[in-house]
Protein backbone atom coordinates (compact mmCIF):
# COMPACT_ATOMS: atom_id res chain seq x y z
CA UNK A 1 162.03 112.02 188.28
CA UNK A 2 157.96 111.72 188.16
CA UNK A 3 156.00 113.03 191.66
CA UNK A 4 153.56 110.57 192.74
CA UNK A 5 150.13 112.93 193.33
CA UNK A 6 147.34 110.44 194.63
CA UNK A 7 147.10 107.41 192.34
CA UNK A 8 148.91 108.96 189.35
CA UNK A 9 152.65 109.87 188.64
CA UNK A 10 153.30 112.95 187.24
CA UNK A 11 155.74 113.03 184.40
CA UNK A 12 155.73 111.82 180.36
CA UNK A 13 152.10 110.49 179.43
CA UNK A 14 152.67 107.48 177.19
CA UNK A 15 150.47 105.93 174.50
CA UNK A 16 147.85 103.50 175.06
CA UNK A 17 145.87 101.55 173.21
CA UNK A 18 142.38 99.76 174.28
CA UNK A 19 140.81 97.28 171.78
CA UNK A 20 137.43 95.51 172.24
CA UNK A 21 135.88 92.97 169.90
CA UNK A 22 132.05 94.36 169.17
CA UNK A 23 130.87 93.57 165.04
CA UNK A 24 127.49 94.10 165.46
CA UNK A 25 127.94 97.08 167.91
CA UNK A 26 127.09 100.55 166.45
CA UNK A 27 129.09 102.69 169.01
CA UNK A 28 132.05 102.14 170.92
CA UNK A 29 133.47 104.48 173.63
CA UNK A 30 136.25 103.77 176.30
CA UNK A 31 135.19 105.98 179.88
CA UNK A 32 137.55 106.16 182.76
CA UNK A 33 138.72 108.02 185.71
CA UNK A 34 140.80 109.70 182.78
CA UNK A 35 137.52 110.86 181.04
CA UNK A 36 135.62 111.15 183.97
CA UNK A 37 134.13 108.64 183.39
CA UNK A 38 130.66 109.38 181.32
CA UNK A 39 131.73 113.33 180.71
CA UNK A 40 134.34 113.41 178.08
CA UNK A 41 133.90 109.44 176.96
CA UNK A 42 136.23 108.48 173.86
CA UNK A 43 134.66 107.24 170.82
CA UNK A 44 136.64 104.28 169.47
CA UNK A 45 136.94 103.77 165.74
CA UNK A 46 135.50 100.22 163.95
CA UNK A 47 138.07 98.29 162.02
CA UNK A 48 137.37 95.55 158.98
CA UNK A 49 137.59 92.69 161.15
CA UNK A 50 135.08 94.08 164.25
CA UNK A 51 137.31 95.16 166.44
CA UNK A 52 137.31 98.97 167.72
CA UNK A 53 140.29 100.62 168.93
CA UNK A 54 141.64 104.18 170.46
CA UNK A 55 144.78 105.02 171.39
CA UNK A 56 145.63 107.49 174.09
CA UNK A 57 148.15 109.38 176.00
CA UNK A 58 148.06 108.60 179.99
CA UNK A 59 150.10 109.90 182.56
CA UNK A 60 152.43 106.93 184.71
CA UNK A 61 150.10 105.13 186.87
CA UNK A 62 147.32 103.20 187.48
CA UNK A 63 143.88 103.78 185.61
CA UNK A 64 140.25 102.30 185.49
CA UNK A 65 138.47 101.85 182.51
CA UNK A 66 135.78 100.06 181.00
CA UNK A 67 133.89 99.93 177.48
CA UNK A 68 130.64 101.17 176.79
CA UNK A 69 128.97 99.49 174.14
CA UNK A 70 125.78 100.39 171.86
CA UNK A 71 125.41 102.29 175.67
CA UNK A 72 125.60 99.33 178.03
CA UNK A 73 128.71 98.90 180.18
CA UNK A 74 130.84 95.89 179.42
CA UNK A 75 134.41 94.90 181.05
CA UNK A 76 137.88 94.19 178.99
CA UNK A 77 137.72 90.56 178.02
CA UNK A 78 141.29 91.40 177.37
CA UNK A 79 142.81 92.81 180.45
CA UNK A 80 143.99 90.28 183.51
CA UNK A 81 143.44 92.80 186.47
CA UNK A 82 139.60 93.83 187.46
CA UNK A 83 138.44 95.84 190.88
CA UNK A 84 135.36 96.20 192.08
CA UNK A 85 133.62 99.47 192.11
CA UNK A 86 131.21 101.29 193.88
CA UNK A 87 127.99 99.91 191.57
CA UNK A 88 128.41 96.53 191.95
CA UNK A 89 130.68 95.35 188.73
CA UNK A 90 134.26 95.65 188.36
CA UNK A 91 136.44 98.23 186.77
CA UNK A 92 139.25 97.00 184.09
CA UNK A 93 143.04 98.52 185.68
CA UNK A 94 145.49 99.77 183.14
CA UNK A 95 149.11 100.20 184.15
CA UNK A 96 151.14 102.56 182.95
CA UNK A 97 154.90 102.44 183.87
């Protein structure tokens, strides 16, 4: 059975994968409260048709993200559930069960 500790559930991480549509974009990286944020940011890898994409392993719960592109932030076009945050924009929530 998982222990709830703050926001997150400890127990099996399980893979995730973010996508974001950029074919002009030179860099992609996907920051969270799982990278903390700007320290340990994940580079995302180009495919043919413009999209980038990284998969990851995240523990059960819930998780703000968001894309930085070329190094400007940009929300999930993709994902349904936004928050605000503490600079004005939203954060993009990612549900792991």
């Amino acid at each position: 059975m998982a222990k709830k500790i703050g926001n997150h559930a400890t127990g099996r991480k399980k893979k995730q994968t973010f996508s974001f549509t950029a074919p002009t974009a030179m860099s992609v990286q996907l920051v969270g409260g799982f990278t903390h944020w700007q320290e340990r940011p994940i580079q995302m890898h180009k495919g043919a048709n413009g999209v980038w994409t990284t998969t990851v392993e995240l523990e059960p719960g819930t998780h703000h993200y968001r894309f930085l592109v070329d190094g400007q932030w940009r929300d999930d076009p993709e994902c349904a559930l936004h928050v605000p945050n503490p600079f004005g924009s939203q954060d993009s929530v990612r549900q792991v069960a």
